[in-house]
C-alpha atoms as a PDB file:
ATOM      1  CA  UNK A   1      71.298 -16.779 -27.690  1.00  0.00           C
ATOM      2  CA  UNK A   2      70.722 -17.169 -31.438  1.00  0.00           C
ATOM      3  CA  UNK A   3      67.433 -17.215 -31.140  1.00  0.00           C
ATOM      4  CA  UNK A   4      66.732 -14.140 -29.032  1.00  0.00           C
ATOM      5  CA  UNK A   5      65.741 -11.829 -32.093  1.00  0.00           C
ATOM      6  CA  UNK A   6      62.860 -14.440 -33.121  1.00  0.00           C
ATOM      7  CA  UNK A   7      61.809 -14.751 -29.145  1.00  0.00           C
ATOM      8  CA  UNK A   8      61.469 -10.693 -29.052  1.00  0.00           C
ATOM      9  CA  UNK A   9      59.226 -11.166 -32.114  1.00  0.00           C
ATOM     10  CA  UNK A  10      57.083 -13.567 -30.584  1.00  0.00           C
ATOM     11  CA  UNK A  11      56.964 -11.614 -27.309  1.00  0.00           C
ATOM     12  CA  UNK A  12      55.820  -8.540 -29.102  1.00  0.00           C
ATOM     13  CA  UNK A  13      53.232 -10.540 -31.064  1.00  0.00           C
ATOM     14  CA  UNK A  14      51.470 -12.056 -27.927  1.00  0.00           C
ATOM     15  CA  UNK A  15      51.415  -8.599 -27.030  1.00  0.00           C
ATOM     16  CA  UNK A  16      49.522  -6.962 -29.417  1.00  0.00           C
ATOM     17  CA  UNK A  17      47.512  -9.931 -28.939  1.00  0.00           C
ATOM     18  CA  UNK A  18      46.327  -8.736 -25.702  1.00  0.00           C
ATOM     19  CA  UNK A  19      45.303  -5.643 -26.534  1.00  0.00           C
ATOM     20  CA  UNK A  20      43.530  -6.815 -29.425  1.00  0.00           C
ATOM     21  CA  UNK A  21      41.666  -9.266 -26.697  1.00  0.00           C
ATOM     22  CA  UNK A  22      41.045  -6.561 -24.255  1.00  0.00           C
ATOM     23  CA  UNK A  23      39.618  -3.917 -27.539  1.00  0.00           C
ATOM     24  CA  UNK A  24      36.938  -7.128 -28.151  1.00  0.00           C
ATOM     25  CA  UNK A  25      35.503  -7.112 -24.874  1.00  0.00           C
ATOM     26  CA  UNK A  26      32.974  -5.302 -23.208  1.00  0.00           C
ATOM     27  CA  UNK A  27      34.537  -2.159 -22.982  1.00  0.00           C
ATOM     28  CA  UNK A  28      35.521   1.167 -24.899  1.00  0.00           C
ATOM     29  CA  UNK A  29      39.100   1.153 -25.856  1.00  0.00           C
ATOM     30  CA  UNK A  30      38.611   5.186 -26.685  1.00  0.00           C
ATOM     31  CA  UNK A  31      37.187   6.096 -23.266  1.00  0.00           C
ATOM     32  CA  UNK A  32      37.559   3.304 -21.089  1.00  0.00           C
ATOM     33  CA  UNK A  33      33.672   3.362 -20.442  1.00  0.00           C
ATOM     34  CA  UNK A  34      32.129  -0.290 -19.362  1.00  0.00           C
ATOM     35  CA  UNK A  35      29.272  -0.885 -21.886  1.00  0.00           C
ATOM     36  CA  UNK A  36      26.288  -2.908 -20.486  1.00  0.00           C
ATOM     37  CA  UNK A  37      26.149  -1.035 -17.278  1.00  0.00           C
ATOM     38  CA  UNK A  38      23.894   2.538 -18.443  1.00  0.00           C
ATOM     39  CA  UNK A  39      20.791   2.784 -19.598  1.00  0.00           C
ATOM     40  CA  UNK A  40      18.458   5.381 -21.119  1.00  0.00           C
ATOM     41  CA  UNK A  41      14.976   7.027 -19.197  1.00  0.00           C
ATOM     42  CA  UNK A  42      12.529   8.550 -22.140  1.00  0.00           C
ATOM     43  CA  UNK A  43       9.042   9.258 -22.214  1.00  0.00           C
ATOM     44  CA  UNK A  44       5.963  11.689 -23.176  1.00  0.00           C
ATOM     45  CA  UNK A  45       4.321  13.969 -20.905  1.00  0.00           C
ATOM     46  CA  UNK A  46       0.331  14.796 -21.957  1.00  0.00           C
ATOM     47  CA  UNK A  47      -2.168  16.490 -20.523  1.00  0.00           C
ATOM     48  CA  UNK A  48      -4.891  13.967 -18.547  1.00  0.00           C
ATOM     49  CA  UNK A  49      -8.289  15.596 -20.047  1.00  0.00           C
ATOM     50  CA  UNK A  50      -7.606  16.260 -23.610  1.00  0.00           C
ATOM     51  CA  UNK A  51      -4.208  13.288 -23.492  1.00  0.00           C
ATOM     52  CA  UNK A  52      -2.701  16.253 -25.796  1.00  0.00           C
ATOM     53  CA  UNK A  53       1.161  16.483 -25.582  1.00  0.00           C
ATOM     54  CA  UNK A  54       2.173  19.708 -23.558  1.00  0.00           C
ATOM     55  CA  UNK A  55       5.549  21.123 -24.092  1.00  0.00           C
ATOM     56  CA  UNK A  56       7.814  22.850 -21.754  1.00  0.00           C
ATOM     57  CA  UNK A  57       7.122  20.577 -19.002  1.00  0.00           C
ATOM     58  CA  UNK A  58      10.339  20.756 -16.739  1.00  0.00           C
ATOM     59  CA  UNK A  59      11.922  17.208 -15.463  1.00  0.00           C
ATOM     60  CA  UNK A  60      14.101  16.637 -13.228  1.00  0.00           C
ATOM     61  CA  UNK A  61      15.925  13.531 -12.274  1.00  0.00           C
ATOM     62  CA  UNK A  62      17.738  12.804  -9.046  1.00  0.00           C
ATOM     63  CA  UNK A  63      19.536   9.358  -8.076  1.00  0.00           C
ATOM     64  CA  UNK A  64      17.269   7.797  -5.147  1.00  0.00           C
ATOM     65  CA  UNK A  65      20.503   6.095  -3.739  1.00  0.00           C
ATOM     66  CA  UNK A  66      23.991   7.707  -2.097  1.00  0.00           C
ATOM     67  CA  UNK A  67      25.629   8.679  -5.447  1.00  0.00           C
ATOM     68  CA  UNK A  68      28.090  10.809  -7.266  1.00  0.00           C
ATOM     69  CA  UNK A  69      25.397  11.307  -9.945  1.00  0.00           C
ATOM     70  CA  UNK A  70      24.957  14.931 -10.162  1.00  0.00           C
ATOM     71  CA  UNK A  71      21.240  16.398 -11.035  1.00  0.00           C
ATOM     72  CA  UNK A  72      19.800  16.710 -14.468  1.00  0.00           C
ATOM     73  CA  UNK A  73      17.123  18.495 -16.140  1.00  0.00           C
ATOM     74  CA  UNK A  74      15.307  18.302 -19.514  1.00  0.00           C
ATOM     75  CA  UNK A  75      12.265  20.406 -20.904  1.00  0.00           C
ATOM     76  CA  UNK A  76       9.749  18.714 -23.049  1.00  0.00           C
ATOM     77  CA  UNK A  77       9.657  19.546 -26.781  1.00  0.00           C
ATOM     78  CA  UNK A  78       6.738  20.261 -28.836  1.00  0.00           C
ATOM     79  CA  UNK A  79       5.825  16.984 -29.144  1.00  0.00           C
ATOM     80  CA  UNK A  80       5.837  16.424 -25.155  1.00  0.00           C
ATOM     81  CA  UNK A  81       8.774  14.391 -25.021  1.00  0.00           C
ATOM     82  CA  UNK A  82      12.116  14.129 -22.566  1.00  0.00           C
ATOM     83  CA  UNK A  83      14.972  11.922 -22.386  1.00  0.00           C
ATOM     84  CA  UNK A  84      18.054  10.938 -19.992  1.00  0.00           C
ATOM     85  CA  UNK A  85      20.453   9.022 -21.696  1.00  0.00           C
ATOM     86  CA  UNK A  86      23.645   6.920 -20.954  1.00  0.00           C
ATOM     87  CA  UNK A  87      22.170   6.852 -16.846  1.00  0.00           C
ATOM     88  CA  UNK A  88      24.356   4.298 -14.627  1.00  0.00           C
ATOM     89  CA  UNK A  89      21.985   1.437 -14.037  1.00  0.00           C
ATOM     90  CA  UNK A  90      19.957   2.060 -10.913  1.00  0.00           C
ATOM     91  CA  UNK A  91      16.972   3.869  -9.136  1.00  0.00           C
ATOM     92  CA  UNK A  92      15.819   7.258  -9.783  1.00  0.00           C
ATOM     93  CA  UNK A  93      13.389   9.461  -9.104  1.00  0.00           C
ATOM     94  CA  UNK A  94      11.783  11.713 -11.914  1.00  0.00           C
ATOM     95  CA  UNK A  95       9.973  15.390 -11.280  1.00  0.00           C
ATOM     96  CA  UNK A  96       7.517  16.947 -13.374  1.00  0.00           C
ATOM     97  CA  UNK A  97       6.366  20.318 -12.592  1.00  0.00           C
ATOM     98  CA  UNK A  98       4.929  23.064 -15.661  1.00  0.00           C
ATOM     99  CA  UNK A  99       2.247  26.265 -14.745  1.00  0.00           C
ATOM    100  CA  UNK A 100      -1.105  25.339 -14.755  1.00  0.00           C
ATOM    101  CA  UNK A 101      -0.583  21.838 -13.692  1.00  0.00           C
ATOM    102  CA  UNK A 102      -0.075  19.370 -10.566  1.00  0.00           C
ATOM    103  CA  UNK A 103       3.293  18.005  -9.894  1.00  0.00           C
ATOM    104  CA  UNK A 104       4.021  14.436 -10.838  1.00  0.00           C
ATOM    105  CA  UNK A 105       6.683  12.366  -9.286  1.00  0.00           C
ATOM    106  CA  UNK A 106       7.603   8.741 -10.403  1.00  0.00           C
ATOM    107  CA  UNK A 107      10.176   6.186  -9.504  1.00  0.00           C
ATOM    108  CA  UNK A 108      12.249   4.469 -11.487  1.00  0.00           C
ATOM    109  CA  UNK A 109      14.198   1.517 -11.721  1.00  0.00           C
ATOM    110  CA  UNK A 110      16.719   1.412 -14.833  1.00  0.00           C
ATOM    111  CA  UNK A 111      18.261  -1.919 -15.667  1.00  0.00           C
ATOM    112  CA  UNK A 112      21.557  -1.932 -17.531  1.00  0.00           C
ATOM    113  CA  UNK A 113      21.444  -1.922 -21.546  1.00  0.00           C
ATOM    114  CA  UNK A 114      17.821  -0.989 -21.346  1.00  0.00           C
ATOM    115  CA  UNK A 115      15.544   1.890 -22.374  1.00  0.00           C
ATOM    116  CA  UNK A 116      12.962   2.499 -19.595  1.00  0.00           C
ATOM    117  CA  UNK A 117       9.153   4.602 -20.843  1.00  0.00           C
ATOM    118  CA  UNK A 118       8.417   7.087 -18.672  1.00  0.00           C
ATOM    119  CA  UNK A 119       5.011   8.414 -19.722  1.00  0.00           C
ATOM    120  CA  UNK A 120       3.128  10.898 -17.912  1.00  0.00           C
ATOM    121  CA  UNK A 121      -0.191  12.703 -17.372  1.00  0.00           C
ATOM    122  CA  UNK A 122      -0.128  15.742 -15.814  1.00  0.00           C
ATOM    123  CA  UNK A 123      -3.234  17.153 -13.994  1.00  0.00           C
ATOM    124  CA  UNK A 124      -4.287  20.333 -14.610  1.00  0.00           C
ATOM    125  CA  UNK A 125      -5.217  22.487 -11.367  1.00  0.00           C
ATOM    126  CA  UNK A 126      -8.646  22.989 -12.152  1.00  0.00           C
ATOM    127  CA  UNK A 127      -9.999  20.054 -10.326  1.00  0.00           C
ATOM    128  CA  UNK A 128      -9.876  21.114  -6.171  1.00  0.00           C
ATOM    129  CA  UNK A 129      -9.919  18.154  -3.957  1.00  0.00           C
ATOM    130  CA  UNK A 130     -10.424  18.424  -0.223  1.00  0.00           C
ATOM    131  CA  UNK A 131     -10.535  14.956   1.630  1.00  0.00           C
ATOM    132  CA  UNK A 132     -11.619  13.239  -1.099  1.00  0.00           C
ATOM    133  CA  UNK A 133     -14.635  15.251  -1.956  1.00  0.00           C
ATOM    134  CA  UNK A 134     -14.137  17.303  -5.867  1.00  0.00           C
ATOM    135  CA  UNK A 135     -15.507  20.688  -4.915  1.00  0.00           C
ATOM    136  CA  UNK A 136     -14.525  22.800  -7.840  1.00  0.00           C
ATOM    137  CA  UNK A 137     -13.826  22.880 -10.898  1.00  0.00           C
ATOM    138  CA  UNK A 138     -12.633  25.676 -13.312  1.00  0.00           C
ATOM    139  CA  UNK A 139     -11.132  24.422 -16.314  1.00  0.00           C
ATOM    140  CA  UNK A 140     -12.919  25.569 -19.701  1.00  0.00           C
ATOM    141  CA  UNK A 141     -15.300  22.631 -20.454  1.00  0.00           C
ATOM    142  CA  UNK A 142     -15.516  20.294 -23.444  1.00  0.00           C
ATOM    143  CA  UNK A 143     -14.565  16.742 -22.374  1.00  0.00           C
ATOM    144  CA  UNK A 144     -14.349  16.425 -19.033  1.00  0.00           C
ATOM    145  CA  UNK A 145     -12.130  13.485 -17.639  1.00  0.00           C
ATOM    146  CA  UNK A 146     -12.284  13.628 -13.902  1.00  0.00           C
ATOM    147  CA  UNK A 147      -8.647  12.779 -12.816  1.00  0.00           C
ATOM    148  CA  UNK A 148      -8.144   9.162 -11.250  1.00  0.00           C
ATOM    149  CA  UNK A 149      -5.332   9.765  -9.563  1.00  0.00           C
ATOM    150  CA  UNK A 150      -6.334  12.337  -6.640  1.00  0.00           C
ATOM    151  CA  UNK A 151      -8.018  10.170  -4.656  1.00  0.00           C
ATOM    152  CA  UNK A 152     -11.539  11.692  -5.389  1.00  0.00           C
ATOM    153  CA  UNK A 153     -14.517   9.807  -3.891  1.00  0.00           C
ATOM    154  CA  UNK A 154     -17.410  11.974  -3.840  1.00  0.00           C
ATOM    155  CA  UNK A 155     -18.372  14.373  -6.599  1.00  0.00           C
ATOM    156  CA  UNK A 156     -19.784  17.656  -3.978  1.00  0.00           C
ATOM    157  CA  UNK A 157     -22.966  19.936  -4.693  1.00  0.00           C
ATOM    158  CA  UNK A 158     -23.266  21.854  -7.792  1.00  0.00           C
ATOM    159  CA  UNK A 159     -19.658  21.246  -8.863  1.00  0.00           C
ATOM    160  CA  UNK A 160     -20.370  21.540 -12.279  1.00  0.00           C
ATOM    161  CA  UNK A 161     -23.748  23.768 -12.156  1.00  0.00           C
ATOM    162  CA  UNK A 162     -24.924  25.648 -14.887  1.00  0.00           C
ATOM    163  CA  UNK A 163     -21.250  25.585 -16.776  1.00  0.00           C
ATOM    164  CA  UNK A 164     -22.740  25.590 -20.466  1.00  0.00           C
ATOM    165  CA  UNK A 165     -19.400  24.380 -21.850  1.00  0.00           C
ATOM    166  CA  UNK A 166     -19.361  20.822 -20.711  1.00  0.00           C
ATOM    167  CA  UNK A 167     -20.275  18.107 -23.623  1.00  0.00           C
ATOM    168  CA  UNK A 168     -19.142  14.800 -21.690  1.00  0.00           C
ATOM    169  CA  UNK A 169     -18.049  13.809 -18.750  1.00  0.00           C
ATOM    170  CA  UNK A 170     -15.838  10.617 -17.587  1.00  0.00           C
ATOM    171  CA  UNK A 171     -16.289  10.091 -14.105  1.00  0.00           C
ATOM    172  CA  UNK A 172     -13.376   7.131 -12.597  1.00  0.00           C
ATOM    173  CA  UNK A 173     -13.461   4.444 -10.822  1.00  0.00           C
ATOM    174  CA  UNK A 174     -13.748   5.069  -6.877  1.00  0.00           C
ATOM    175  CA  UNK A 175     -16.115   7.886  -6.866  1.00  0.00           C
ATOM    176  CA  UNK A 176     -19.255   6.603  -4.635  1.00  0.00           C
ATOM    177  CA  UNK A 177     -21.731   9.572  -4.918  1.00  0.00           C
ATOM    178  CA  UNK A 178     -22.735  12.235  -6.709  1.00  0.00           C
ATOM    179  CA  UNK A 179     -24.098  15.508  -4.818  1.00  0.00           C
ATOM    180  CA  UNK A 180     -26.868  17.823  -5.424  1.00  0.00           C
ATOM    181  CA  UNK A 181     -27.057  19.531  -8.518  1.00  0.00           C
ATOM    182  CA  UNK A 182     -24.143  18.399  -9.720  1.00  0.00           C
ATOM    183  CA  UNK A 183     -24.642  19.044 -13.069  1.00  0.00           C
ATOM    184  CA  UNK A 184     -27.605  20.826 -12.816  1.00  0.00           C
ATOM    185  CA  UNK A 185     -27.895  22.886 -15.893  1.00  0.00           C
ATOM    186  CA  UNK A 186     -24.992  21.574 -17.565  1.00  0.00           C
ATOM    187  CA  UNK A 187     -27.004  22.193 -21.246  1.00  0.00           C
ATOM    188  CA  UNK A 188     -24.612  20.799 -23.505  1.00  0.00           C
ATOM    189  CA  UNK A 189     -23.980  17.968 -21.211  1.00  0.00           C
ATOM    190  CA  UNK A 190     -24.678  14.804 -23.511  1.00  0.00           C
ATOM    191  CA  UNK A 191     -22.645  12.030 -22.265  1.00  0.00           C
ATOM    192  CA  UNK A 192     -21.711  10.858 -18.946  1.00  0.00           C
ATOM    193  CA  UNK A 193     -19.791   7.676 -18.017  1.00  0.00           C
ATOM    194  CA  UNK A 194     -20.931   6.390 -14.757  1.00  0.00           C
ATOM    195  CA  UNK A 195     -18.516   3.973 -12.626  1.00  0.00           C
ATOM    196  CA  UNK A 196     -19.573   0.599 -11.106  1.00  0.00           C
ATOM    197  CA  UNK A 197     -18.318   2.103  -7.742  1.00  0.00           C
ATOM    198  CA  UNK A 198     -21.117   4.409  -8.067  1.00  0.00           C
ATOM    199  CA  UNK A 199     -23.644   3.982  -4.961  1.00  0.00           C
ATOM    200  CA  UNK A 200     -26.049   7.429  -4.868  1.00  0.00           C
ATOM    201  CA  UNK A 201     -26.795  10.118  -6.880  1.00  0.00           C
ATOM    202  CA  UNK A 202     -28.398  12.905  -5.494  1.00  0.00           C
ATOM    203  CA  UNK A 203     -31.494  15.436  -5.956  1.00  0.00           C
ATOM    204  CA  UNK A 204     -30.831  17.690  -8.823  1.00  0.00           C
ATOM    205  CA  UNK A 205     -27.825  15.785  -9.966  1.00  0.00           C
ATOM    206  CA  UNK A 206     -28.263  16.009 -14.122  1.00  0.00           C
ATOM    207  CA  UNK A 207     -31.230  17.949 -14.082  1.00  0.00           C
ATOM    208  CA  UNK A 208     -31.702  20.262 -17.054  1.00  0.00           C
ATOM    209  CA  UNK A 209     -28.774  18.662 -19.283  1.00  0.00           C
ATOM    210  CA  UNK A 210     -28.635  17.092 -22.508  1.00  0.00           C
ATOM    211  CA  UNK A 211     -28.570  13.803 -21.808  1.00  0.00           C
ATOM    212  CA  UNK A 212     -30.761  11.193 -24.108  1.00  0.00           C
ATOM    213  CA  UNK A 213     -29.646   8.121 -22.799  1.00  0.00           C
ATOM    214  CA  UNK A 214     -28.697   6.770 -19.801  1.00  0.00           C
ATOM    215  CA  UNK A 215     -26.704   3.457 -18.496  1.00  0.00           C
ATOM    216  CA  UNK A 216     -27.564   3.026 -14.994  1.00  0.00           C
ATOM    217  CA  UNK A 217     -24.791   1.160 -12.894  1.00  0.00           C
ATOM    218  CA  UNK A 218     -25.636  -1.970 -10.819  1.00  0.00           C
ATOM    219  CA  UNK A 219     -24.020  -0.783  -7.838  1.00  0.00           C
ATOM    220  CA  UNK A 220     -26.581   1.966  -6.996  1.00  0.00           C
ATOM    221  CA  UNK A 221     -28.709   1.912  -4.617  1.00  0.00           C
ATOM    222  CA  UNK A 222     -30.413   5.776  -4.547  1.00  0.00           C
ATOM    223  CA  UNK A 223     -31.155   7.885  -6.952  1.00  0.00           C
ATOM    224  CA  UNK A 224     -33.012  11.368  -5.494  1.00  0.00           C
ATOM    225  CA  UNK A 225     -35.911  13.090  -6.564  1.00  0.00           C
ATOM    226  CA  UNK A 226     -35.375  14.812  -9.669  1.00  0.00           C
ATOM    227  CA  UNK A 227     -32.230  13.007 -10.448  1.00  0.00           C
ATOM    228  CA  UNK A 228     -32.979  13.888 -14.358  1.00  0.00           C
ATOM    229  CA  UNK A 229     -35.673  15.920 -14.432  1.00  0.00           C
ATOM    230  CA  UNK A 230     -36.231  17.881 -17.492  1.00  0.00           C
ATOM    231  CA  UNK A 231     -33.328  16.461 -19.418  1.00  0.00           C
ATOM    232  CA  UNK A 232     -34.518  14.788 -22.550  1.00  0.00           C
ATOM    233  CA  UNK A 233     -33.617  11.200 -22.124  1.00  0.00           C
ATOM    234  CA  UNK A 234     -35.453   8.660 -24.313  1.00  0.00           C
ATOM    235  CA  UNK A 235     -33.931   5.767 -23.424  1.00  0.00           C
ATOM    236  CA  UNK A 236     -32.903   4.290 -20.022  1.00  0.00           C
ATOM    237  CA  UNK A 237     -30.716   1.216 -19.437  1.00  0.00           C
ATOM    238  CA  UNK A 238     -30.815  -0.718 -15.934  1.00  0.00           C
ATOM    239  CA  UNK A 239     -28.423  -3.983 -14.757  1.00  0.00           C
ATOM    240  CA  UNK A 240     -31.078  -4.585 -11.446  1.00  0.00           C
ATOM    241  CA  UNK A 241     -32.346  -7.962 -11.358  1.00  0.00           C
ATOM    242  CA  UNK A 242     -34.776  -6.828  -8.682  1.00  0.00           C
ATOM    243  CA  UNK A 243     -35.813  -3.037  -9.423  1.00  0.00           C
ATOM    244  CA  UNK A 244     -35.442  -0.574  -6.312  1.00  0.00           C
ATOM    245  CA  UNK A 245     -37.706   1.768  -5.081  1.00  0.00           C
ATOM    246  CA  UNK A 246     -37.841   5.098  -6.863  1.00  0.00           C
ATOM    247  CA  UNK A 247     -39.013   8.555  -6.467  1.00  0.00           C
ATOM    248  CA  UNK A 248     -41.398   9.392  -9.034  1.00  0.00           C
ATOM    249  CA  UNK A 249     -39.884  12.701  -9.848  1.00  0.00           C
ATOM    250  CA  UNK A 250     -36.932  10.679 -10.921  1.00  0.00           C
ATOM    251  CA  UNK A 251     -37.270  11.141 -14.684  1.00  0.00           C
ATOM    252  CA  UNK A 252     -40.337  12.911 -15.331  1.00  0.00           C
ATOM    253  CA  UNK A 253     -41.044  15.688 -17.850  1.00  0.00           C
ATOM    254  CA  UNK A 254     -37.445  15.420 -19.529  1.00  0.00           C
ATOM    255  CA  UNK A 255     -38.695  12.075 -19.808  1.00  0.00           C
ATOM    256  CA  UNK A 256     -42.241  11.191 -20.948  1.00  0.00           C
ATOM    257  CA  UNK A 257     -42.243   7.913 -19.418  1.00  0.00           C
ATOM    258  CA  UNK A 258     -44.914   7.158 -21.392  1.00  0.00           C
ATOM    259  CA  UNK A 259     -42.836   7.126 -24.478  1.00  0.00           C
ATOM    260  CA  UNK A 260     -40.045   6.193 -23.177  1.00  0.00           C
ATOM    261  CA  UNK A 261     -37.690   2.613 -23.272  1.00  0.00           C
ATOM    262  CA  UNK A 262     -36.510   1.144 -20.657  1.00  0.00           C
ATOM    263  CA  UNK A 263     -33.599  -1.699 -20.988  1.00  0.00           C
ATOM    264  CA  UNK A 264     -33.953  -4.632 -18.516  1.00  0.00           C
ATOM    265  CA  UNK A 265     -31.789  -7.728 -17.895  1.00  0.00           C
ATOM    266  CA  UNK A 266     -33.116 -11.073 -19.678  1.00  0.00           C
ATOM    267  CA  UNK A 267     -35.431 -12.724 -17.698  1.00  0.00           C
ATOM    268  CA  UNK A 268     -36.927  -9.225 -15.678  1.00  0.00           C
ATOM    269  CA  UNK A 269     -39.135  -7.581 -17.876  1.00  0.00           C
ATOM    270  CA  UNK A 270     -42.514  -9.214 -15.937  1.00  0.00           C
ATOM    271  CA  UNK A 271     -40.602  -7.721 -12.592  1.00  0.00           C
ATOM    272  CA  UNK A 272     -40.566  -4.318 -14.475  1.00  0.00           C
ATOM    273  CA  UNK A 273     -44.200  -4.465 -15.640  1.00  0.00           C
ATOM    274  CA  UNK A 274     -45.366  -5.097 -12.081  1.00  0.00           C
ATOM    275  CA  UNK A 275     -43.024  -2.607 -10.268  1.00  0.00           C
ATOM    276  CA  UNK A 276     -44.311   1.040  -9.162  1.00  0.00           C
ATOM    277  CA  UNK A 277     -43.270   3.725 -11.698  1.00  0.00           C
ATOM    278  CA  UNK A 278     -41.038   1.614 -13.832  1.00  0.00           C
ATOM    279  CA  UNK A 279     -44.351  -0.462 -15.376  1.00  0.00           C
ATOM    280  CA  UNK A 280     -44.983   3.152 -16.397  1.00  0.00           C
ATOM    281  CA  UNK A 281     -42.397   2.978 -19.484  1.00  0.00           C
ATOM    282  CA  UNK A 282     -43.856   2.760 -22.758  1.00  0.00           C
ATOM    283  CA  UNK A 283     -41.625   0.619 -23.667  1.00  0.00           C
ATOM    284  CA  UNK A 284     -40.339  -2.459 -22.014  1.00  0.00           C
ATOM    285  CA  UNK A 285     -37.606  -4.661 -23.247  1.00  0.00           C
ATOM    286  CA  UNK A 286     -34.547  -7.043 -22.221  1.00  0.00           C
ATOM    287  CA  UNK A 287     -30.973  -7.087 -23.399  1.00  0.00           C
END
């Protein structure tokens, strides 16, 4: 039993040991909490037609399974940004809601040890939708980015009419026709981005705007009388390999079509010269 002292020694080395072996691995000595198994949601919420950061948007964030984990909520800062941090791995579900605007919901999936983006455009309420069809719109003008995410397929009659404070308008993919009069009047109108889903535009549509140029897409098939009467385009651009059958109130007066240019795909500019009222162009050429 001589030895007993130096065994006790030994025993209370291995010991502390251990602990030092349990401190290295993945998990808190202090508090016990596993490392590797949370995760952080972030993100920015902006506004979809100006993409400008808009503070005091609430968020919410529920878990989307049975769970202990109790609801939270953040408010954007100045600089449109929220974040959730040290989440249990797992799937959530994310609320946005602010005055002024649509709700936004997203789902998300956070893997352990990571930092998922959350980003977020929030649709103002000036856009009214009913089945499909945009049939008003109040918001105050400038850039106009019609929303792609409310299922929008038809642009309705005189939507936009005579609203003076319009400059350009982005118009997304999925939206098949325009209606009549659209624009009509829209005086400061001077851009608009046309979709390839595009099939019709109707009478009226961009009559009386500021439009110089226009890029027609291939994908439509009628365009009314007095589709752009009286707005002051110069140039027109076409993707037809065969040309279709116009109206010839189409472009006339805002266009002289006389002085006018007309873009053709290579290889159709003979088609053009021989076709009713677009061998009426001054100006002919291919691109």
């Amino acid at each position: 039993m001589k030895n007993f002292p130096e065994m006790k020694k030994i025993i209370r080395l291995a010991a502390a040991g251990c602990v030092a072996l349990l401190c290295a691995l993945p998990q808190s000595c202090a508090d016990n909490e596993p490392i590797g198994i949370i995760g952080n949601i972030e993100g920015t919420v902006t506004d979809y037609e100006t993409t400008q950061a808009i503070p005091g948007v609430m968020v919410d964030i529920v878990a989307n399974a049975s769970t202990t984990f109790a609801k939270q909520s953040r408010q954007t800062g100045n600089d449109g940004k929220f974040a959730f941090k040290d989440l249990e791995a797992g799937n959530y579900k994310l609320s946005f809601s602010r005055s002024g605007y649509l709700e936004n919901n997203q789902d998300v999936n956070l893997i352990a040890g990571q930092t998922v983006s959350s980003d977020v455009r929030l649709t103002p309420v000036s856009f009214k939708v009913h089945n499909g069809m945009l049939v008003e719109y109040t918001g105050g003008g400038g850039n106009v980015v019609i929303p792609d995410n409310l299922g929008i397929t038809s642009i309705g009659n005189n939507v936009f009419k005579y609203n003076t404070a319009i400059t350009s308008v982005l118009i997304p993919a999925g939206v098949t026709s325009i209606g009549q009069g659209a624009f009509e009047g829209c005086h400061q109108l001077a851009s608009v981005d046309l979709p390839n889903t595009l099939t019709s535009i109707g009478t009226y549509a961009f009559y009386n705007t500021a439009l110089h140029s226009v890029v027609i897409p291939n994908g439509i098939t009628t365009l009314e009388s007095f589709t752009f009467y009286k707005s002051p385009l110069t140039s027109v651009t076409v993707s037809w390999r065969t040309p279709i059958n116009l109206n010839n109130h189409v472009f006339v007066f805002g266009l002289s079509i006389g002085g006018g240019t007309l873009r053709v795909p290579t290889g159709t500019k003979a088609t053009y010269q021989a076709a009713n009222y677009w061998k009426n162009f001054g100006t002919i050429i291919e691109y």
